[in-house]
N, C-alpha and C. Protein backbone atom coordinates (compact mmCIF):
# COMPACT_ATOMS: atom_id res chain seq x y z
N UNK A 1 135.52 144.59 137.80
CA UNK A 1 135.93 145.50 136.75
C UNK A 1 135.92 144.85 135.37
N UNK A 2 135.63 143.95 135.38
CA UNK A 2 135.96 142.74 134.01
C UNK A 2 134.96 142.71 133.46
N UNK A 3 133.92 143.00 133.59
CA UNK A 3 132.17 143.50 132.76
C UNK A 3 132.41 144.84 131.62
N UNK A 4 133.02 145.80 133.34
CA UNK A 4 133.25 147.23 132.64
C UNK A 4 134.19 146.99 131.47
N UNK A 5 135.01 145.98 131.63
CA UNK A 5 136.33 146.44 130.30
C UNK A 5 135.78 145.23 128.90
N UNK A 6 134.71 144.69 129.45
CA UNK A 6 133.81 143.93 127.84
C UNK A 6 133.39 145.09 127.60
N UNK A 7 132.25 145.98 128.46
CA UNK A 7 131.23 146.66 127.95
C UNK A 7 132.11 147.79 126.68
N UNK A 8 133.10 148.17 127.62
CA UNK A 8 134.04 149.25 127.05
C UNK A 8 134.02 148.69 125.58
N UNK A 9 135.23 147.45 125.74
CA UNK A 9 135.41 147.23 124.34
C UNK A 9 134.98 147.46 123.03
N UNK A 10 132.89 146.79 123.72
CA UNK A 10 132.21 146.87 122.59
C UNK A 10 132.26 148.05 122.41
N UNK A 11 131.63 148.98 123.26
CA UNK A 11 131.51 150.38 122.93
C UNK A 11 132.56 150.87 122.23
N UNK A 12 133.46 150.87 122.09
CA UNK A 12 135.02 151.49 121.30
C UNK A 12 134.84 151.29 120.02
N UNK A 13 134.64 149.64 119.58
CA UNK A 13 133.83 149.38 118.66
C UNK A 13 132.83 150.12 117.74
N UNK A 14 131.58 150.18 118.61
CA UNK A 14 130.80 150.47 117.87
C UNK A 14 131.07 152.24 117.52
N UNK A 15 131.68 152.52 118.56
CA UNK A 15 132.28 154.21 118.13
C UNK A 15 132.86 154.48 116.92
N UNK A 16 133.65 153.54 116.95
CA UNK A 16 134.58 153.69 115.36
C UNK A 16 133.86 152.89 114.34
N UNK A 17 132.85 152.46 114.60
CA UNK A 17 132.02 151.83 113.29
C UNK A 17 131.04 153.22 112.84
N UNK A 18 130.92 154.05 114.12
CA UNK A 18 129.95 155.61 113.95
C UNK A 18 131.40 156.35 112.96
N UNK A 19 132.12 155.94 112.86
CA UNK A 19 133.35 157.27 112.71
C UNK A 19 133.62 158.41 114.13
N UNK A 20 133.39 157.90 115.23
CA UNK A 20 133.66 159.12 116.68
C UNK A 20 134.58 158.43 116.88
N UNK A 21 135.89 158.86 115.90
CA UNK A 21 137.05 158.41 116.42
C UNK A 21 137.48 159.20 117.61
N UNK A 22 136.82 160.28 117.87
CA UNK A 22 137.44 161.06 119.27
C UNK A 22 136.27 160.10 120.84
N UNK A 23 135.54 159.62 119.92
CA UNK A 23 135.03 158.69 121.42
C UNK A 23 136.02 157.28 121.65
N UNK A 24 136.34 157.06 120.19
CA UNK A 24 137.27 155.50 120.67
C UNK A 24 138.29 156.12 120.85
N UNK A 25 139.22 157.09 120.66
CA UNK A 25 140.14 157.08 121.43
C UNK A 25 140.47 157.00 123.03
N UNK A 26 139.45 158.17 123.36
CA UNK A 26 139.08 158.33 124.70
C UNK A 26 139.37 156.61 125.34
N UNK A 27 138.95 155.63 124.91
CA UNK A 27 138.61 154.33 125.82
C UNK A 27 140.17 153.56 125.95
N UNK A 28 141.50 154.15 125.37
CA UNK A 28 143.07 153.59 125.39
C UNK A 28 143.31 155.08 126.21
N UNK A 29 144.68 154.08 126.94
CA UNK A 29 145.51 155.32 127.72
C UNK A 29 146.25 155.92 126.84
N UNK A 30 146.32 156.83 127.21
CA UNK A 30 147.32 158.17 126.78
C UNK A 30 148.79 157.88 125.91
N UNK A 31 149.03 156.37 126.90
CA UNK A 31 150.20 155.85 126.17
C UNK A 31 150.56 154.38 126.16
N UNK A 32 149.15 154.18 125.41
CA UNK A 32 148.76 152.62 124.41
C UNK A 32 150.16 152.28 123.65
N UNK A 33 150.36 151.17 123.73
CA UNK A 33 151.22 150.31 122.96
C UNK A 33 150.18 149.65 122.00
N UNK A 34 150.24 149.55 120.89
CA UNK A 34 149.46 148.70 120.32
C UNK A 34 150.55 147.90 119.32
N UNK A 35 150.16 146.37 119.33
CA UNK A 35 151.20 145.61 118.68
C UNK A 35 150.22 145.06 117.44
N UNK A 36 150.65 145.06 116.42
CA UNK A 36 150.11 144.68 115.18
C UNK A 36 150.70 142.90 114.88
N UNK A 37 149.51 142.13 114.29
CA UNK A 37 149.44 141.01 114.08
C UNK A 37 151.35 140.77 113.55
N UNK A 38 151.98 139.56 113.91
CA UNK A 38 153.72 139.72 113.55
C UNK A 38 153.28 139.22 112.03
N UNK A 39 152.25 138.83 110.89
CA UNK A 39 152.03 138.65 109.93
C UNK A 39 151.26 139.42 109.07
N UNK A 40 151.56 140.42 109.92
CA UNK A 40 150.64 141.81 108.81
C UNK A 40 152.42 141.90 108.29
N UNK A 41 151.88 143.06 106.87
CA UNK A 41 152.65 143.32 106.66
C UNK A 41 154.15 144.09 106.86
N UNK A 42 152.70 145.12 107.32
CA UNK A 42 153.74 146.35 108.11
C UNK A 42 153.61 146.29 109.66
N UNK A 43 153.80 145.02 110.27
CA UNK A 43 153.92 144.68 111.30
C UNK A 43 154.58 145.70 112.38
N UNK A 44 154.64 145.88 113.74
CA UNK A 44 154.98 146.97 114.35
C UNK A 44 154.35 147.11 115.54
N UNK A 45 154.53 148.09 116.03
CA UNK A 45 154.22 148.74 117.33
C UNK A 45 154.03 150.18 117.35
N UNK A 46 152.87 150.74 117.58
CA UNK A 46 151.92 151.80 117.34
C UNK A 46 152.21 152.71 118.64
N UNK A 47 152.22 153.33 118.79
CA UNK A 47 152.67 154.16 120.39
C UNK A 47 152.11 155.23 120.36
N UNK A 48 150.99 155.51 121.96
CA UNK A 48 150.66 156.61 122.23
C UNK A 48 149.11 156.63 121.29
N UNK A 49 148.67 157.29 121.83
CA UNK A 49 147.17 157.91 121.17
C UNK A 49 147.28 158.30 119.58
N UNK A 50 148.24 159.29 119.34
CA UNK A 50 148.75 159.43 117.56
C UNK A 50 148.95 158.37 117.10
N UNK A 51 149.81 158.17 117.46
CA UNK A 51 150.39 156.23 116.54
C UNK A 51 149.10 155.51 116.12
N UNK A 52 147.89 155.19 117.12
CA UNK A 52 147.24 154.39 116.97
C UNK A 52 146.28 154.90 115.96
N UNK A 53 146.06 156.48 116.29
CA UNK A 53 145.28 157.18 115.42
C UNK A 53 145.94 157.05 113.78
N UNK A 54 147.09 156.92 113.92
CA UNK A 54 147.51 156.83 112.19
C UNK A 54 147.96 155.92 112.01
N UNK A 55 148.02 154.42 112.54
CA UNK A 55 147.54 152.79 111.73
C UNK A 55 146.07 152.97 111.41
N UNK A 56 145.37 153.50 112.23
CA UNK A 56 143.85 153.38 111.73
C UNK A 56 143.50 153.92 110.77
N UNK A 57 144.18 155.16 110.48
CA UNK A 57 143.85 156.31 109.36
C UNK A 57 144.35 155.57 108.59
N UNK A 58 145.47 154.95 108.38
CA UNK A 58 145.83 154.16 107.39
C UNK A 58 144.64 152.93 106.62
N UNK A 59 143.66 152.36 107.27
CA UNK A 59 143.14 151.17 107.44
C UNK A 59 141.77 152.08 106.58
N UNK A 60 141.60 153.62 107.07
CA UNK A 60 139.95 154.20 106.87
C UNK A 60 140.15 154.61 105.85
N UNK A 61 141.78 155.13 105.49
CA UNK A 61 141.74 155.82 104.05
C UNK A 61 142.02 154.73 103.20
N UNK A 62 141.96 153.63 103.01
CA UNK A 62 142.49 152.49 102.24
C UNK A 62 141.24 151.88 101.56
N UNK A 63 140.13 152.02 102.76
CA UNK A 63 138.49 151.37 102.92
C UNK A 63 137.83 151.79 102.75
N UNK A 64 136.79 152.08 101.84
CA UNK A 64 135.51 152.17 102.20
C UNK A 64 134.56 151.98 103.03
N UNK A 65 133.77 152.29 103.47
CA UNK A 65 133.02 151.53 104.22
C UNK A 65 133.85 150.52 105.42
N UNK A 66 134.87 150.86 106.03
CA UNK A 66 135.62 149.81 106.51
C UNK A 66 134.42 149.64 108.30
N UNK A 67 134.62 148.47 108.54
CA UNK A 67 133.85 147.63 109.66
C UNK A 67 134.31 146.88 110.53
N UNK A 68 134.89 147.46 111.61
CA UNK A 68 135.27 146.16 112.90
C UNK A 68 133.98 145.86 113.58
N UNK A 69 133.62 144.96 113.69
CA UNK A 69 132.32 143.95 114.29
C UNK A 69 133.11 143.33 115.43
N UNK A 70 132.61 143.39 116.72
CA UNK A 70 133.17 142.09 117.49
C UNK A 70 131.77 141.01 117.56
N UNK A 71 132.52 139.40 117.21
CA UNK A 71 132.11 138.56 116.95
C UNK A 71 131.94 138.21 118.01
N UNK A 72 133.20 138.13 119.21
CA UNK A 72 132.73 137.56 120.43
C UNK A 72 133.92 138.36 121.22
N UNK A 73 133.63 138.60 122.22
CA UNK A 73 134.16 139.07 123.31
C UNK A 73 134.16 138.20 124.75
N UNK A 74 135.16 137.97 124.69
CA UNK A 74 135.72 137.34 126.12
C UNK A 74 136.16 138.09 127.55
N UNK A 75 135.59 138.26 128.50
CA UNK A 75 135.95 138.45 129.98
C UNK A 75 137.63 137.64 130.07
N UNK A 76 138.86 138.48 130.79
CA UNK A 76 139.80 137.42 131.11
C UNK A 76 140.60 138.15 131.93
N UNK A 77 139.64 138.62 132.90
CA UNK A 77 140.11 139.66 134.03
C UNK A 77 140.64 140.98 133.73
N UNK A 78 142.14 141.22 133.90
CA UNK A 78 142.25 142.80 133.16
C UNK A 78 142.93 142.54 132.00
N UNK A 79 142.43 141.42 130.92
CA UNK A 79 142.31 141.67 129.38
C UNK A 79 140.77 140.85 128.84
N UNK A 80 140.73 141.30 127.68
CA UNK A 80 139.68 141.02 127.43
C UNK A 80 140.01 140.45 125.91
N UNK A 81 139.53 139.50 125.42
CA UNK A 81 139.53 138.86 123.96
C UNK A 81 138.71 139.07 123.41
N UNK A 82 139.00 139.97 121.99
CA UNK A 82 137.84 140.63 120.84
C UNK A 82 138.15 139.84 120.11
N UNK A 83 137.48 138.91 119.18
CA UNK A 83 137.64 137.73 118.08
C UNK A 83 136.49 139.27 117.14
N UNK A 84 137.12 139.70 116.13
CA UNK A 84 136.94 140.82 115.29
C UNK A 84 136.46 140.55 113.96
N UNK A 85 135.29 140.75 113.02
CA UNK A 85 135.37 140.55 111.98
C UNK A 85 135.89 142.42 110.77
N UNK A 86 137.04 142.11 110.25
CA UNK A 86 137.02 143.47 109.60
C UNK A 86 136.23 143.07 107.85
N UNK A 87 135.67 144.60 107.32
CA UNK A 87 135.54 144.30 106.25
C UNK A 87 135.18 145.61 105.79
N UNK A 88 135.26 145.60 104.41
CA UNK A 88 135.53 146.96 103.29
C UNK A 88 135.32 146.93 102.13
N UNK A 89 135.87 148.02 101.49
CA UNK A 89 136.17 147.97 99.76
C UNK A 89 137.10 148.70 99.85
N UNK A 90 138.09 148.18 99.13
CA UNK A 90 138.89 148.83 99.03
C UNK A 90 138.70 150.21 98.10
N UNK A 91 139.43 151.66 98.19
CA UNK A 91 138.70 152.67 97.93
C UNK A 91 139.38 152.75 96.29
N UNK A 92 140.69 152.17 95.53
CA UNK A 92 141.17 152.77 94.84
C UNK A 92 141.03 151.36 93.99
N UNK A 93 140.85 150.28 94.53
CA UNK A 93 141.42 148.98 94.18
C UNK A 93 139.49 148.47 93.79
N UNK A 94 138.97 148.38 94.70
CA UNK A 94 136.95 148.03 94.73
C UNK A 94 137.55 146.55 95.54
N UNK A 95 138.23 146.02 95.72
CA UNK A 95 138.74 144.60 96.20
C UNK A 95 137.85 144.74 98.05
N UNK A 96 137.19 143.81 97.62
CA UNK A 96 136.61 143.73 99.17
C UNK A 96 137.47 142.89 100.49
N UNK A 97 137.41 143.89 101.45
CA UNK A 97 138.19 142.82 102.82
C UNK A 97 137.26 142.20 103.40
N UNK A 98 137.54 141.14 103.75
CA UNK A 98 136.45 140.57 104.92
C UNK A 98 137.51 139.28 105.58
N UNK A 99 137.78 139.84 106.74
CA UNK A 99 138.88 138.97 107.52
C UNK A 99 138.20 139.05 108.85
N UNK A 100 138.91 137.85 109.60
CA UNK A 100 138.38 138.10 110.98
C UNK A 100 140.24 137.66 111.76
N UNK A 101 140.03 138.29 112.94
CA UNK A 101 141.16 138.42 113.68
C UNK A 101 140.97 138.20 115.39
N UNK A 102 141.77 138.10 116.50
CA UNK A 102 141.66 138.29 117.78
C UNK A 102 142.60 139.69 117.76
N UNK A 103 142.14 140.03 119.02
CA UNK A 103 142.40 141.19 119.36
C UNK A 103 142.57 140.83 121.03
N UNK A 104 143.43 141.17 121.55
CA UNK A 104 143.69 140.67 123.35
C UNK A 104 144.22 141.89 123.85
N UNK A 105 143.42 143.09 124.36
CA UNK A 105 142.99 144.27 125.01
C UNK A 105 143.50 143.76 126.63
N UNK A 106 144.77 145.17 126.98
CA UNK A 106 144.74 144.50 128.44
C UNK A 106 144.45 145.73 129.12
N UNK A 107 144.01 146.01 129.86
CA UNK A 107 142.66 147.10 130.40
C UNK A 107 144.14 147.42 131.67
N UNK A 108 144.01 149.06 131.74
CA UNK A 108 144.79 149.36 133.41
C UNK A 108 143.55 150.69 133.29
N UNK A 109 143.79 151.04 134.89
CA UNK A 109 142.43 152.02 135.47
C UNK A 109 141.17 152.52 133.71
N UNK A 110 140.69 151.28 133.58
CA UNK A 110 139.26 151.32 132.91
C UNK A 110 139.84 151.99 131.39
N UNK A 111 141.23 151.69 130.85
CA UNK A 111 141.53 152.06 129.74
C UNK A 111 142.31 150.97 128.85
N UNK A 112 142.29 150.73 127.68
CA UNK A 112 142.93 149.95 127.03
C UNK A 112 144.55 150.37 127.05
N UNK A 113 145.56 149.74 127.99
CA UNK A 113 146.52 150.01 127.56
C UNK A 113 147.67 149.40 126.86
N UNK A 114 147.46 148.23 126.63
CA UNK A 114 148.02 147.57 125.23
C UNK A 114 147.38 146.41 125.11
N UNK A 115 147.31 146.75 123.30
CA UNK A 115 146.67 146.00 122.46
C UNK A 115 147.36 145.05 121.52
N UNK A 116 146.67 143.80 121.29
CA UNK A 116 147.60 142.63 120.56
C UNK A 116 147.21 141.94 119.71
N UNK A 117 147.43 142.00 118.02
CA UNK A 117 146.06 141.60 117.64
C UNK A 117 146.97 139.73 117.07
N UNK A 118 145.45 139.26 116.74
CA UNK A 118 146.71 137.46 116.16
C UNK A 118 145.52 137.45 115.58
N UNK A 119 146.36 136.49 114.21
CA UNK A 119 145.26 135.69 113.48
C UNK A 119 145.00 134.66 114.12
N UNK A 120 145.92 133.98 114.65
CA UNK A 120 145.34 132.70 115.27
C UNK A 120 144.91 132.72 116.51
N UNK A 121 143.22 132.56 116.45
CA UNK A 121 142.76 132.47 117.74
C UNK A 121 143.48 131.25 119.06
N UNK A 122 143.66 130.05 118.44
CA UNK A 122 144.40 129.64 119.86
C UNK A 122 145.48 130.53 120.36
N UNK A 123 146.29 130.68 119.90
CA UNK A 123 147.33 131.48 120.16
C UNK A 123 147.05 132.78 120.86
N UNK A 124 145.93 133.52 120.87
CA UNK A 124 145.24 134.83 121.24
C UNK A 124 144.43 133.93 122.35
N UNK A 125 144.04 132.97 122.66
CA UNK A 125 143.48 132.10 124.01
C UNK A 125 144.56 132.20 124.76
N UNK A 126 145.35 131.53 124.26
CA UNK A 126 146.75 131.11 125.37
C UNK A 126 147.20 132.61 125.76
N UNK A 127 147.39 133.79 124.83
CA UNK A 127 147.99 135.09 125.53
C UNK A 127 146.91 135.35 126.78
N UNK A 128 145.66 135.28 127.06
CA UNK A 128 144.83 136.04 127.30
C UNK A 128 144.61 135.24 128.41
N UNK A 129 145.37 133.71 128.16
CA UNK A 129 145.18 133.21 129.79
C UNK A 129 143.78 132.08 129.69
N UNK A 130 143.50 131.86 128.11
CA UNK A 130 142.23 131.02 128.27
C UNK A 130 142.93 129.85 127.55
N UNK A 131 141.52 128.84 127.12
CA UNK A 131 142.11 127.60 126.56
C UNK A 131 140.97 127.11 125.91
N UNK A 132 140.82 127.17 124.49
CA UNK A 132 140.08 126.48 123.55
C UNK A 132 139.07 125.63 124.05
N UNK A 133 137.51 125.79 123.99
CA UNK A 133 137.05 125.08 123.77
C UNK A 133 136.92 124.05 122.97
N UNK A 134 136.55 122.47 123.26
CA UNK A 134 137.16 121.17 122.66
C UNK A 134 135.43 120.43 122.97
């Protein structure tokens, strides 16, 4: 099942890079936890299919052009590690984003059901059960 929940990922991805936010939703359960980086600002916990839908709306109406890329995607049984590049313009500001992040997706029956994002990739290794290449 650990192919299916890379392939997914990307695909979720590239859905919301189309704007079919009704296809990336589809790929989280019904009642996703999603935990936001503890160094974002508005740090938190997103709940349910709405919740997640309006941190994002937050992120699309802020951006232009906004872009999650996965850089690399990791297999790690039923989670999977998205190392993410985001980037934009900002729509009111012109200030361009270009950040990259982990993302540690833990998959139940072929759906994302909570999500974890970290800036620091070791730290997003160790959740996910891996260990830095050296």
């Amino acid at each position: 099942m650990s192919q299916e929940n890379v392939d997914l990922a990307r695909r979720m991805w590239d859905a919301f890079n189309r704007r079919d936010l009704e296809v990336w939703l589809e790929g989280f359960d019904p009642e996703v936890e999603w935990h936001t980086a503890r160094e974002d600002p508005d740090a938190g916990v997103h709940h349910g299919r709405p919740g997640l839908m309006g941190y994002a709306e937050q992120w699309l109406d802020a951006y232009d052009d906004l872009r999650v890329d996965p850089v690399e995607v990791i297999d790690a049984g039923d989670q999977v590690l998205v190392w993410i590049r985001v980037t934009g313009r900002g729509g009111a500001s012109g200030i361009a984003v270009d950040m990259e992040q982990a993302q540690v997706l833990t998959f139940r029956e072929g759906r994302v059901a909570v999500g974890r994002e970290y800036f620091d990739r070791t730290e997003a290794l160790e959740v996910a059960g891996l260990r830095e290449e050296t």
